[in-house]
C-alpha atoms as a PDB file:
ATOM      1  CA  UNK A   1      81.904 117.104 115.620  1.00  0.00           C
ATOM      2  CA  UNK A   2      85.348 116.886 113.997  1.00  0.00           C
ATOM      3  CA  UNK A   3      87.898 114.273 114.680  1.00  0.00           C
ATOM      4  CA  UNK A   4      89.262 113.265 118.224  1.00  0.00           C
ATOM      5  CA  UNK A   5      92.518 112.911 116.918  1.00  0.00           C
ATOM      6  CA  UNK A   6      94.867 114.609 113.972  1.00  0.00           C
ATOM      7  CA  UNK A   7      97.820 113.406 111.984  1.00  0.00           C
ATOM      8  CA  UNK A   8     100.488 116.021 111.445  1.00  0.00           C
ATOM      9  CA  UNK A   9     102.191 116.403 108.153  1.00  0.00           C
ATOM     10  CA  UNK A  10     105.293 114.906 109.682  1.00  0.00           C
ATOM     11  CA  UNK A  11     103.750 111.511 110.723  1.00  0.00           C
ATOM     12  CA  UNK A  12     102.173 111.499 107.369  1.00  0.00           C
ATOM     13  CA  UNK A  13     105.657 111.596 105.889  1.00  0.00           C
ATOM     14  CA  UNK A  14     106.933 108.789 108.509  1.00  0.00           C
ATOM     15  CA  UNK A  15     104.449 106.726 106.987  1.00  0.00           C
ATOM     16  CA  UNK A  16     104.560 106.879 104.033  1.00  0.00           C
ATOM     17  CA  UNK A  17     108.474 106.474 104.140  1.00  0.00           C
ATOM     18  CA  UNK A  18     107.895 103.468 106.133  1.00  0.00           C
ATOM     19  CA  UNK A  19     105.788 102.106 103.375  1.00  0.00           C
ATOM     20  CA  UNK A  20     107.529 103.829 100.315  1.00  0.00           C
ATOM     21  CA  UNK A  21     111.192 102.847 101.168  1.00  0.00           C
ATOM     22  CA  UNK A  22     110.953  98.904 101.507  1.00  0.00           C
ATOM     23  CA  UNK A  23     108.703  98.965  98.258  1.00  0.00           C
ATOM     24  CA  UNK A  24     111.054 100.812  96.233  1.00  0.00           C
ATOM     25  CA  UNK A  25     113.996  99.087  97.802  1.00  0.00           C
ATOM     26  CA  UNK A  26     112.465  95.402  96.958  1.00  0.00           C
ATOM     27  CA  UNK A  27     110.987  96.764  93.633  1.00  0.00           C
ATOM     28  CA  UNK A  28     114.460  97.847  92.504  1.00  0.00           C
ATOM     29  CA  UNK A  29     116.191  94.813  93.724  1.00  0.00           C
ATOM     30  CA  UNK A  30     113.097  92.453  91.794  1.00  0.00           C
ATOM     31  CA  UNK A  31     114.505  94.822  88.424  1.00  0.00           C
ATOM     32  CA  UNK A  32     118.068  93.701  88.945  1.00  0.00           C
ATOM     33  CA  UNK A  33     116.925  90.362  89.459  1.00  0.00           C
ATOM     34  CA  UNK A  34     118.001  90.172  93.016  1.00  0.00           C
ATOM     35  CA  UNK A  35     116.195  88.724  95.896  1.00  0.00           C
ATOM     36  CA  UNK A  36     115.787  91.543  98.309  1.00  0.00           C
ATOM     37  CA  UNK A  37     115.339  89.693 101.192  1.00  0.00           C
ATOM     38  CA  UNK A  38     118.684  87.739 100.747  1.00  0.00           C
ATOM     39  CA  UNK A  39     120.206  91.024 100.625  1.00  0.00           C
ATOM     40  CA  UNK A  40     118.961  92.171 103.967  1.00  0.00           C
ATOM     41  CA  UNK A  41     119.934  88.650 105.574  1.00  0.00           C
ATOM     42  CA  UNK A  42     123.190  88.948 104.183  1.00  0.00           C
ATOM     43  CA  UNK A  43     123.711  92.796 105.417  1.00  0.00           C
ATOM     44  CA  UNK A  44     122.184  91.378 108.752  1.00  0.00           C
ATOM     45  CA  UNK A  45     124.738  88.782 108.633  1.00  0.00           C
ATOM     46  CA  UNK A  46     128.004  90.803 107.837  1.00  0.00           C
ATOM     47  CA  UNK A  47     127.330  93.088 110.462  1.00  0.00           C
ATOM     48  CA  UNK A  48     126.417  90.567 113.160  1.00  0.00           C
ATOM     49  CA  UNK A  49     129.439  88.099 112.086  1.00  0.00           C
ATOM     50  CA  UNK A  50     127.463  85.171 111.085  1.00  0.00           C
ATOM     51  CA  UNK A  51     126.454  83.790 107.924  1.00  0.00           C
ATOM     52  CA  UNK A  52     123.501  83.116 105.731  1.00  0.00           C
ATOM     53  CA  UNK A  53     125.194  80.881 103.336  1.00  0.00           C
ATOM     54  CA  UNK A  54     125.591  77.574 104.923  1.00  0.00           C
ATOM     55  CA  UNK A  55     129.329  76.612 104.880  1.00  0.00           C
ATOM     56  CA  UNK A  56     129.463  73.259 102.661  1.00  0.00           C
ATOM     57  CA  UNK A  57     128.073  75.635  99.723  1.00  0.00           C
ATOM     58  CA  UNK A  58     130.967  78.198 100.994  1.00  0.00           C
ATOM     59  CA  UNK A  59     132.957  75.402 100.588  1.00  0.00           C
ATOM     60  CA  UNK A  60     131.952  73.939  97.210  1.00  0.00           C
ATOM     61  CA  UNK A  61     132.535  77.615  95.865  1.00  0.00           C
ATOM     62  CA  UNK A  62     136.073  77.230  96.975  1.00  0.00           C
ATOM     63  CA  UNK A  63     136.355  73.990  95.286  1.00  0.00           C
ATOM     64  CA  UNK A  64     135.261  75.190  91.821  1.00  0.00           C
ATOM     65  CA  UNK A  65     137.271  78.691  92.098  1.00  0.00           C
ATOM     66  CA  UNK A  66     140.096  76.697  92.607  1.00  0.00           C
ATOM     67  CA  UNK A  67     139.116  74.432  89.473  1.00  0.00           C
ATOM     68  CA  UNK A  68     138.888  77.151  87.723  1.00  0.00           C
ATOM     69  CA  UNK A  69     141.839  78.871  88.383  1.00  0.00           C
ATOM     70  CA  UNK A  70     144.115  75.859  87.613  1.00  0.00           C
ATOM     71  CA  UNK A  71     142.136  75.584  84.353  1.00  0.00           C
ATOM     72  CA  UNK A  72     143.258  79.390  83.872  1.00  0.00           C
ATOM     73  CA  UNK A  73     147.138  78.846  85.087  1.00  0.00           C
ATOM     74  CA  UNK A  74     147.520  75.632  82.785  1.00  0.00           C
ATOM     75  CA  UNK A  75     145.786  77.337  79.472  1.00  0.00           C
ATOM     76  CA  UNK A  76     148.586  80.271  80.519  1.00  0.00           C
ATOM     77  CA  UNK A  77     151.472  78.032  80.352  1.00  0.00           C
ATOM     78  CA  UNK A  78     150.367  76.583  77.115  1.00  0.00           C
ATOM     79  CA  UNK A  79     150.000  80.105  75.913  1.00  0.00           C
ATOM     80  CA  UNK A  80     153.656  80.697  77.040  1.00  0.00           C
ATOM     81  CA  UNK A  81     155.089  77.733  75.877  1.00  0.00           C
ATOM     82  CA  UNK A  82     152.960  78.022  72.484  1.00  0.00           C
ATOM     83  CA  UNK A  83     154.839  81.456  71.899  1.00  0.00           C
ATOM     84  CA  UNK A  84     158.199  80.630  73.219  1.00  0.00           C
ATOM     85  CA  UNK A  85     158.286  78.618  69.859  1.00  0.00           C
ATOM     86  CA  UNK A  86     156.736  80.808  67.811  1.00  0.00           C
ATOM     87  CA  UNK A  87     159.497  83.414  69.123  1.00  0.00           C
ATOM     88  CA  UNK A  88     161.800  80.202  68.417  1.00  0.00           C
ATOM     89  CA  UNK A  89     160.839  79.983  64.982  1.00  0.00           C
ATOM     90  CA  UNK A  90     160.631  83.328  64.194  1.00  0.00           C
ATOM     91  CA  UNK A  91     164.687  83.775  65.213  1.00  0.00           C
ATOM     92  CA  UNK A  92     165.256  81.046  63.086  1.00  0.00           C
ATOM     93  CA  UNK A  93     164.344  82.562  60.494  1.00  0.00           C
ATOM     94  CA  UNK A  94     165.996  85.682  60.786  1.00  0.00           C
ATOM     95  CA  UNK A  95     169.182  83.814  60.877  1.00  0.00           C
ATOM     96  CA  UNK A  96     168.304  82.637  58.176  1.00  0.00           C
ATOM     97  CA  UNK A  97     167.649  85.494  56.648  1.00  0.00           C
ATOM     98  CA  UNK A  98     170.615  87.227  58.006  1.00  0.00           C
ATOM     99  CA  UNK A  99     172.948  84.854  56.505  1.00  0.00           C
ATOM    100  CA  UNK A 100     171.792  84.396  53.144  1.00  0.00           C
ATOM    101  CA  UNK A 101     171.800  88.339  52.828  1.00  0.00           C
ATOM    102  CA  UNK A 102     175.956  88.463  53.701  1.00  0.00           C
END
């Protein structure tokens, strides 16, 4: 007697997309060093509106970004300041120049 029931190539393929996808999605994300699950909460999270970073982290983010990018501003202006003189210097001397050449 044969069996009572038959599965047709297409729910084969359902399957083993159900199975395959998530494996290769999690495998890929374990390669990258990523933690796949954090990826789908987040996704889950943008689209709903919430947020699976609790807000004093969000928070402490902001507070070192903003460190950091008056750490970047200040090493500009010594930068600037460091070549306005150079530029300074350097006009000096082609005054110099200039005027022992006349």
């Amino acid at each position: 007697m044969g069996p009572k029931y038959k599965v047709t190539g297409c729910a084969r393929f359902f399957v083993f997309l159900v199975i395959f996808v998530p494996a290769v999605f999690f495998g890929a994300a374990y390669v990258r060093g990523e933690n796949g699950m954090q990826i789908i909460k987040d996704f889950y999270h943008s689209i709903v509106g919430g947020s699976s970073v609790d807000k004093g982290a969000k928070e402490a983010e902001g507070v070192k970004e903003a460190e950091r990018v008056k750490e970047a501003e200040g090493a500009k202006d010594k930068e600037i300041e460091r070549l306005k003189k150079e530029i300074e210097a350097k006009d000096k001397e082609i005054e110099k120049l200039k005027s022992g050449e006349k």
